[in-house]
Protein backbone atom coordinates (compact mmCIF):
# COMPACT_ATOMS: atom_id res chain seq x y z
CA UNK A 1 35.09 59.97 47.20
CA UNK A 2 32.34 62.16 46.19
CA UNK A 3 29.20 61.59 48.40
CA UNK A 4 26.17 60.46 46.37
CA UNK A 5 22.84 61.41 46.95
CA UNK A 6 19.40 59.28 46.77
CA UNK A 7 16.51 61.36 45.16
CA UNK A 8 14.02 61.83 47.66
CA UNK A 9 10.97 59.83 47.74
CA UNK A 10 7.37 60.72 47.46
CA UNK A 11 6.09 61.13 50.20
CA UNK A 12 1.93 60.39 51.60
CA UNK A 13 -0.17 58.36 49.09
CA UNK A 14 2.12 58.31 46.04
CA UNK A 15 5.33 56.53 48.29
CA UNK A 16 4.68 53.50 47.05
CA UNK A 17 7.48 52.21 44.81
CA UNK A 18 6.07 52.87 41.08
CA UNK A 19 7.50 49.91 39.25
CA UNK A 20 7.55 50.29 35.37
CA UNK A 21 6.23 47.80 33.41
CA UNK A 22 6.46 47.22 29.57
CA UNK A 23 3.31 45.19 28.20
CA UNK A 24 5.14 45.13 25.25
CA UNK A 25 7.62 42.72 26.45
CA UNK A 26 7.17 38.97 26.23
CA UNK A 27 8.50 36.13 27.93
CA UNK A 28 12.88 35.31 28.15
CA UNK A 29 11.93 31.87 26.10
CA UNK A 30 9.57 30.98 23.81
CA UNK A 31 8.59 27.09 23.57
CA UNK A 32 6.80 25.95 20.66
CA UNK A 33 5.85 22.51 19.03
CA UNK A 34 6.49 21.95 15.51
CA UNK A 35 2.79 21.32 13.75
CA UNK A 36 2.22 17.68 13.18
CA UNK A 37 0.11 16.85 9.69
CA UNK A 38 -2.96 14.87 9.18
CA UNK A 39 -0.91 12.01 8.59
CA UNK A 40 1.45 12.33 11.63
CA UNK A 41 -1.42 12.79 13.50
CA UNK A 42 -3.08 9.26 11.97
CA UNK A 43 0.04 7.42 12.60
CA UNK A 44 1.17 8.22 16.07
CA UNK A 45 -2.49 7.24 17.03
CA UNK A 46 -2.06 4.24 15.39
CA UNK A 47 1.10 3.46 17.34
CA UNK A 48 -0.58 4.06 20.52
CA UNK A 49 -3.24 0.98 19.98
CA UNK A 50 -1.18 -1.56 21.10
CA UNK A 51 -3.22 -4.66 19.65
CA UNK A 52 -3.06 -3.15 16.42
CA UNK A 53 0.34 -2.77 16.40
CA UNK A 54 1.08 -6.65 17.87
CA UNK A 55 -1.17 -7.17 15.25
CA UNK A 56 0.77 -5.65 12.87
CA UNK A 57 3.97 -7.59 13.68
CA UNK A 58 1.99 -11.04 13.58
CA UNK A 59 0.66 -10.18 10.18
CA UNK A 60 4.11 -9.13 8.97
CA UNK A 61 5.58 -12.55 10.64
CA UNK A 62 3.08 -14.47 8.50
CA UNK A 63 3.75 -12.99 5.43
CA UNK A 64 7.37 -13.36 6.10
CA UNK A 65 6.80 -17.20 6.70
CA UNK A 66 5.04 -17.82 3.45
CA UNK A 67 7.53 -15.93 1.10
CA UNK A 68 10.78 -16.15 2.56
CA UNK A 69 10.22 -19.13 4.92
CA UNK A 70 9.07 -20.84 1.20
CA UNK A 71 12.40 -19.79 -0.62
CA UNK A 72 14.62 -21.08 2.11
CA UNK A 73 12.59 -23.88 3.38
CA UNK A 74 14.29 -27.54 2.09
CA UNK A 75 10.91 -28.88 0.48
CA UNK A 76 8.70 -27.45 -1.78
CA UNK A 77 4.97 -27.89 -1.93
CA UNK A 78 5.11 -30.38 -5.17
CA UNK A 79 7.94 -32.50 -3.48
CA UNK A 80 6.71 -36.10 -2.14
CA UNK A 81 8.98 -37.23 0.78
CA UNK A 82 9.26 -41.25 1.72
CA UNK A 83 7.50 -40.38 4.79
CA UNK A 84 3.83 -40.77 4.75
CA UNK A 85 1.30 -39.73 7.50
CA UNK A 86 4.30 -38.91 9.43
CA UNK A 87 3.45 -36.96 12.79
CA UNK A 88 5.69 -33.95 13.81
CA UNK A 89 9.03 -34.10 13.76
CA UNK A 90 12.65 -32.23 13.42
CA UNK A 91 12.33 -33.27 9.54
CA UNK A 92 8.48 -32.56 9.09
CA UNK A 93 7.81 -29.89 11.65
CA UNK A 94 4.02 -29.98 10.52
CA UNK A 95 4.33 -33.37 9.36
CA UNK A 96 3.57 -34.86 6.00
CA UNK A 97 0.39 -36.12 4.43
CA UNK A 98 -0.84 -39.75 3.03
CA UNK A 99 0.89 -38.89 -0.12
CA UNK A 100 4.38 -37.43 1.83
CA UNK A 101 3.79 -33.98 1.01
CA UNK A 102 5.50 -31.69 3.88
CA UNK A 103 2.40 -30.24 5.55
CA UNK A 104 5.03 -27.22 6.44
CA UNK A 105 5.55 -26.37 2.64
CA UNK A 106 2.03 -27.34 2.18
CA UNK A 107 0.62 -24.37 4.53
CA UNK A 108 3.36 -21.93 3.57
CA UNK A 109 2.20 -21.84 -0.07
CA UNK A 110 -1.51 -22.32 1.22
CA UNK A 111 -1.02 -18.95 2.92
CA UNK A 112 0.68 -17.19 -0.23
CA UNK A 113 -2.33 -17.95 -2.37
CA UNK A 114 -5.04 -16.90 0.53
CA UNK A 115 -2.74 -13.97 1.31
CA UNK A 116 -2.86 -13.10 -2.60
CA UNK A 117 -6.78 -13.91 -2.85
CA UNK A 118 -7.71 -11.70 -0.39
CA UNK A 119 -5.59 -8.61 -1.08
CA UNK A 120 -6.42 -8.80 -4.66
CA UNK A 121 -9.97 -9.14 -3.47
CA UNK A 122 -9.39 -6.51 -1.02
CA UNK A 123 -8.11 -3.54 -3.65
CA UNK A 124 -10.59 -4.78 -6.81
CA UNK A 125 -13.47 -4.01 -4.29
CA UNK A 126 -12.22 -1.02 -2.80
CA UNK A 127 -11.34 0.82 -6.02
CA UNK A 128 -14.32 -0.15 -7.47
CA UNK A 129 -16.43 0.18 -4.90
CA UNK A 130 -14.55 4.29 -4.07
CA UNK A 131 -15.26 5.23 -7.28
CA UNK A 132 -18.78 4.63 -7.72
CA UNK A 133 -19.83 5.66 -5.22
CA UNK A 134 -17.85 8.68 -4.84
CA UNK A 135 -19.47 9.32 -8.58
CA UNK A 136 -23.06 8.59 -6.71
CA UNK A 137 -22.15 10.66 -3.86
CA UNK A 138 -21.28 13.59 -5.74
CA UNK A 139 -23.50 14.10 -8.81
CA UNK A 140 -26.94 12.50 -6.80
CA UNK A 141 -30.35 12.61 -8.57
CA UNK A 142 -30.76 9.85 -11.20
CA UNK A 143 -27.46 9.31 -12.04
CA UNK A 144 -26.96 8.46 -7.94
CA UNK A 145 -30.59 6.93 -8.38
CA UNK A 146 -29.06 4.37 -10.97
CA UNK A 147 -25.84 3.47 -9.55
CA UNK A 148 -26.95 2.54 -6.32
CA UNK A 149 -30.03 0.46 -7.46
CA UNK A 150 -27.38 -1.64 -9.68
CA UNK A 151 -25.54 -1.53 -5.93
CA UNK A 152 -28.46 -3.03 -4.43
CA UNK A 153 -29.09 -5.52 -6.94
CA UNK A 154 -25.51 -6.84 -6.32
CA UNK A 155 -26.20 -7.14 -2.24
CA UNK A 156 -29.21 -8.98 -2.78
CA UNK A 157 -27.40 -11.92 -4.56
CA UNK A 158 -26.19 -14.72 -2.55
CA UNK A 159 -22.65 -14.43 -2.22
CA UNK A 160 -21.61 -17.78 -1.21
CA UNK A 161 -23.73 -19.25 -4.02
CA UNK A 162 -22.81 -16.69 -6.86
CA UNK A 163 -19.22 -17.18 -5.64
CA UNK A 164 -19.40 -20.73 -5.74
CA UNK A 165 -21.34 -21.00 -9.24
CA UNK A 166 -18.60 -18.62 -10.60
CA UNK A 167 -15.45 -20.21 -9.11
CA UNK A 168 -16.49 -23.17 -10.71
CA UNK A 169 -16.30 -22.28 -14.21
CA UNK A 170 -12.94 -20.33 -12.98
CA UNK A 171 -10.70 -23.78 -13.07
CA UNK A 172 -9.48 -23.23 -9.57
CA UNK A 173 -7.39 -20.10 -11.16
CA UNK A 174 -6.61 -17.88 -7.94
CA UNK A 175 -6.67 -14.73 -9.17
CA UNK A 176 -9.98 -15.25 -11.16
CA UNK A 177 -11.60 -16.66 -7.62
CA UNK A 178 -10.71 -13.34 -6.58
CA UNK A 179 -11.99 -11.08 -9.21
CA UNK A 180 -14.98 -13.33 -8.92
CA UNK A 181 -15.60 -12.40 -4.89
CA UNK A 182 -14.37 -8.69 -5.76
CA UNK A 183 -16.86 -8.43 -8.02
CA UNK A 184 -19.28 -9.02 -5.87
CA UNK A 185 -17.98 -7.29 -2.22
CA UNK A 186 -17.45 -3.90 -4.47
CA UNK A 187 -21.44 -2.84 -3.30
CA UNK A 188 -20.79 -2.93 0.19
CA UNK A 189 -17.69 -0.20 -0.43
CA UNK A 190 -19.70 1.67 -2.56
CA UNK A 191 -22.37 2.24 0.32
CA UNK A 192 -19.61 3.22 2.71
CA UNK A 193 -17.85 5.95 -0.17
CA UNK A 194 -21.11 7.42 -1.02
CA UNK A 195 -22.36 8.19 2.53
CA UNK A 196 -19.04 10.05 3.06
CA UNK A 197 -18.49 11.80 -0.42
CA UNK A 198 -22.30 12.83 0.43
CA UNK A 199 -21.35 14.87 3.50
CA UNK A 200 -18.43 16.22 2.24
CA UNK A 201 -19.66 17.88 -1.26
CA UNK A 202 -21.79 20.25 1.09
CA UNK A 203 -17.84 21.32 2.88
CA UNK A 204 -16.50 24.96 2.25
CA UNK A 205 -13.77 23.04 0.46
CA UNK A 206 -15.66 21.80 -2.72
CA UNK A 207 -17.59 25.53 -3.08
CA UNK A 208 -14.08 26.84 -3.10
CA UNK A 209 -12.76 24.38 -6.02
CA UNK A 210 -16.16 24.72 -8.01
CA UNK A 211 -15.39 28.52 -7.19
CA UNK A 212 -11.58 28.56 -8.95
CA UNK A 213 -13.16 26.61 -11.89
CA UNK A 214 -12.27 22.61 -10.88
CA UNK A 215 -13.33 19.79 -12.89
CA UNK A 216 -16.12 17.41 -11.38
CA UNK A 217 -13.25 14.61 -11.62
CA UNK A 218 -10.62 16.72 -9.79
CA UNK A 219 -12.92 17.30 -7.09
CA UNK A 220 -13.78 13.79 -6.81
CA UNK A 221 -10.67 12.40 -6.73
CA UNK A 222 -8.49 15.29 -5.70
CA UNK A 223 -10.53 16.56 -2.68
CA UNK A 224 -13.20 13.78 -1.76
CA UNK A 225 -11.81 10.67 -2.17
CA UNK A 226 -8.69 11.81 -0.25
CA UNK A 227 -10.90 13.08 2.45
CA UNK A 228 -12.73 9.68 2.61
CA UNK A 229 -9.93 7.60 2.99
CA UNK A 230 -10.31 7.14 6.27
CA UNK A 231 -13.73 4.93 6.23
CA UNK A 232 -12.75 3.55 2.75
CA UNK A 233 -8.94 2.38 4.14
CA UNK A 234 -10.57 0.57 7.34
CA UNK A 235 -13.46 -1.45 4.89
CA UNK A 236 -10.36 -2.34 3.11
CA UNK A 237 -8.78 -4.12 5.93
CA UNK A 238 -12.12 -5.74 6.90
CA UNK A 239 -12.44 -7.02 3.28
CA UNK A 240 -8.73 -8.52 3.69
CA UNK A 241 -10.24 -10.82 6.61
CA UNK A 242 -13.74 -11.47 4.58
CA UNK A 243 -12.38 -12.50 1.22
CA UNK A 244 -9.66 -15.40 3.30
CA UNK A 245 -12.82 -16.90 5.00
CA UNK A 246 -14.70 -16.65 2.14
CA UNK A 247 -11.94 -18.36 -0.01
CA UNK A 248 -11.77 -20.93 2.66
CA UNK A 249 -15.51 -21.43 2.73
CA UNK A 250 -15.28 -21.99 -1.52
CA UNK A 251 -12.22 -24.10 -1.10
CA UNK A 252 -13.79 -26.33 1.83
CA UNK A 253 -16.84 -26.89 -0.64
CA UNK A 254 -14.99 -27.92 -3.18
CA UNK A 255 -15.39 -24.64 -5.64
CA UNK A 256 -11.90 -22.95 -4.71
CA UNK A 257 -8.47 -23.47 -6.05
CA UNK A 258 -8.03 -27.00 -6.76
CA UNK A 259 -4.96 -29.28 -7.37
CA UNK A 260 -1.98 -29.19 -7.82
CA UNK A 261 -2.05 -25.83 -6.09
CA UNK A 262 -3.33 -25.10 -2.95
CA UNK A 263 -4.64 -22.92 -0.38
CA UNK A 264 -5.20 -22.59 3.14
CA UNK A 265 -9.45 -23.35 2.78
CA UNK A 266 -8.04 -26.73 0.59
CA UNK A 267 -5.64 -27.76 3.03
CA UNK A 268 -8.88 -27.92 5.46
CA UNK A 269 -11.03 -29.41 3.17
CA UNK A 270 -9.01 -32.38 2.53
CA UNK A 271 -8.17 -32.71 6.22
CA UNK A 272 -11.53 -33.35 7.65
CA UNK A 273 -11.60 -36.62 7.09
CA UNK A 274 -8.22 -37.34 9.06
CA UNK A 275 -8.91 -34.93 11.83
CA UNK A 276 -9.27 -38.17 14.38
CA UNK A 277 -6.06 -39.72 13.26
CA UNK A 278 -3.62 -37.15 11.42
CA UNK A 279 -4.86 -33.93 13.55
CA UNK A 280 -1.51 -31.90 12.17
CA UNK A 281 -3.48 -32.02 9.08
CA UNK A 282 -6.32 -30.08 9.98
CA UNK A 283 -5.08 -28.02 12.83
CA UNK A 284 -2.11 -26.10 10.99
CA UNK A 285 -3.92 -24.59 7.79
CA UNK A 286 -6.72 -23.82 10.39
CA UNK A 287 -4.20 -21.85 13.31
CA UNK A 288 -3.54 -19.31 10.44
CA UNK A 289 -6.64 -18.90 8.72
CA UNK A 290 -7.63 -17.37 12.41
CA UNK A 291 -4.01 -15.88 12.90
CA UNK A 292 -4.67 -13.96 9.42
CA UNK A 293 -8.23 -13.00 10.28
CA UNK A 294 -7.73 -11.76 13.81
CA UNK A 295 -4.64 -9.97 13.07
CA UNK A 296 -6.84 -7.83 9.77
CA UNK A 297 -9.43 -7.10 11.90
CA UNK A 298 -7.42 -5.84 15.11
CA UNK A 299 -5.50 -4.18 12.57
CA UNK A 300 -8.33 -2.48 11.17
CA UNK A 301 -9.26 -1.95 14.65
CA UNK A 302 -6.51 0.43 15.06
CA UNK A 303 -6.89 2.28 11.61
CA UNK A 304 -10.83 3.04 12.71
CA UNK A 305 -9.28 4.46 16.04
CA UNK A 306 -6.33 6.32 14.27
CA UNK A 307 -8.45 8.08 11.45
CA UNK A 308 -11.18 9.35 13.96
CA UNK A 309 -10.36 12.87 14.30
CA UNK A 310 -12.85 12.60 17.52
CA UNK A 311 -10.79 10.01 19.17
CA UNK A 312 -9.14 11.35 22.55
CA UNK A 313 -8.33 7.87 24.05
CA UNK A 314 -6.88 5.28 22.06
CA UNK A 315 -7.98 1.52 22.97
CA UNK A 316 -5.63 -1.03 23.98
């Protein structure tokens, strides 16, 4: 076998073994994270608040017991059982009234037409509200001068009264209660939607659209509204929870929906009187007016935390 020689060394200062390197060359195995959108990025901070989310799953229980509990349920709302004043029972689980109405049926359709109050109340105000004052936001000088005076002149009335005058004349009709308290919430959205639309018409964004020839209209509702979202989705939620306790407060004075329907604020109402003797009466209608409102709020709780692109640590 042939012998095989070793190169010699260098020898002194340059022995050391010269190791070649290529800074060229990058790592075996790259690991990367796939980019997460705005939305991802709302939602999975969302799912961290952990009230919100019980919240979430109460709220969708409720709504579940109005509407389907209602279809499947044996009595309906209108029906008049033989038992009257009855207390609790495997038959009644809520018991009935003087008249043998199932207090059961009684709150699950009470909670469908609160439910449907305050959501309609809830999107009236908001859209209303978003668009003028993104419109106020963006144009300013007297055109913003003028919409938000009219603004003003809408928070200075007194809601309960207004509502109450109004609701009146409405015939108890649920969805006119609602345009009625819409109609008069819209002022405190339009506030919130102008403050943001007027920080974000000075953005790099909106001298780029004016810059490619945009409309006013597709920069207001292509590029600000979107971007103001945020605020305008969590005053949504909070007007969810205002508009039920403000249809409760109308119903408990007498100026909600009235008879034969029936809501949640109604069911109170005519319960105060028994509250000593037939507590089921009072205390059922009154566990889910505060079920609904906590859960909205918590819920919009969450939706505050989640849209706050400064948020590092979410809340329980």
């Amino acid at each position: 076998m042939p012998d095989e020689t070793i190169p010699d060394m260098p020898t002194g200062s340059d022995s050391r073994l010269q190791v070649a390197t290529t800074p060229e060359a990058g790592p075996e195995r790259e690991f990367t994270v796939k980019e997460r959108s705005q939305a991802q990025l709302v939602f999975r901070r969302f799912l961290q608040h952990r009230l919100a989310m019980i919240s979430l799953v109460v709220f969708v229980l409720i709504i579940l017991f109005a509407y389907v509990g209602a279809a499947i349920w044996k009595y309906d709302a209108g029906t008049i059982t033989e038992q009257n004043s009855a207390p609790p029972s495997g038959d009644h689980p809520f018991g009935t009234d003087a008249v043998g109405h199932d207090t059961l049926a009684q709150v699950m359709r009470g909670t469908q037409i609160s439910l449907q109050i305050s959501i309609l109340v809830a999107i009236f105000a908001t859209v209303v509200g978003t668009v003028w004052g993104a419109v106020a936001g963006y144009y300013r000088g007297w055109l913003d001068t003028v919409l938000m005076r009219i603004a003003d002149l809408v928070l200075t009335l007194p809601l309960l009264a207004v509502a109450a005058v109004l609701g009146h004349q409405s015939g108890g009709s649920w969805w006119l209660i609602a345009v009625v308290i819409g109609g008069l919430y819209w002022a405190y959205v339009s506030r919130v939607a102008r403050g943001v639309v007027l920080s974000l018409r000075e953005k790099e964004f909106v001298e780029a659209s004016k810059a490619l020839g945009a409309s006013d209209s597709r920069i207001i509702f292509r590029h600000l509204v979107p971007n103001a979202l945020g605020a305008i989705i969590v005053n949504l939620t909070i007007l969810v929870s205002i508009a039920i306790l403000l249809e409760t407060a109308l119903s408990f004075l007498g100026f909600g929906v009235q008879p034969p329907d029936t809501s949640l604020g109604l069911l109170v109402s005519s319960a105060q009187t028994a509250i000593d003797t037939r507590p089921w009466l009072f205390y059922f209608p009154g566990i889910f007016i505060i079920l609904i409102a906590l859960t909205i709020n918590f819920i919009g709780d969450g939706l505050r935390d989640a849209f706050d692109p400064q948020q590092t640590k979410v809340r329980a």
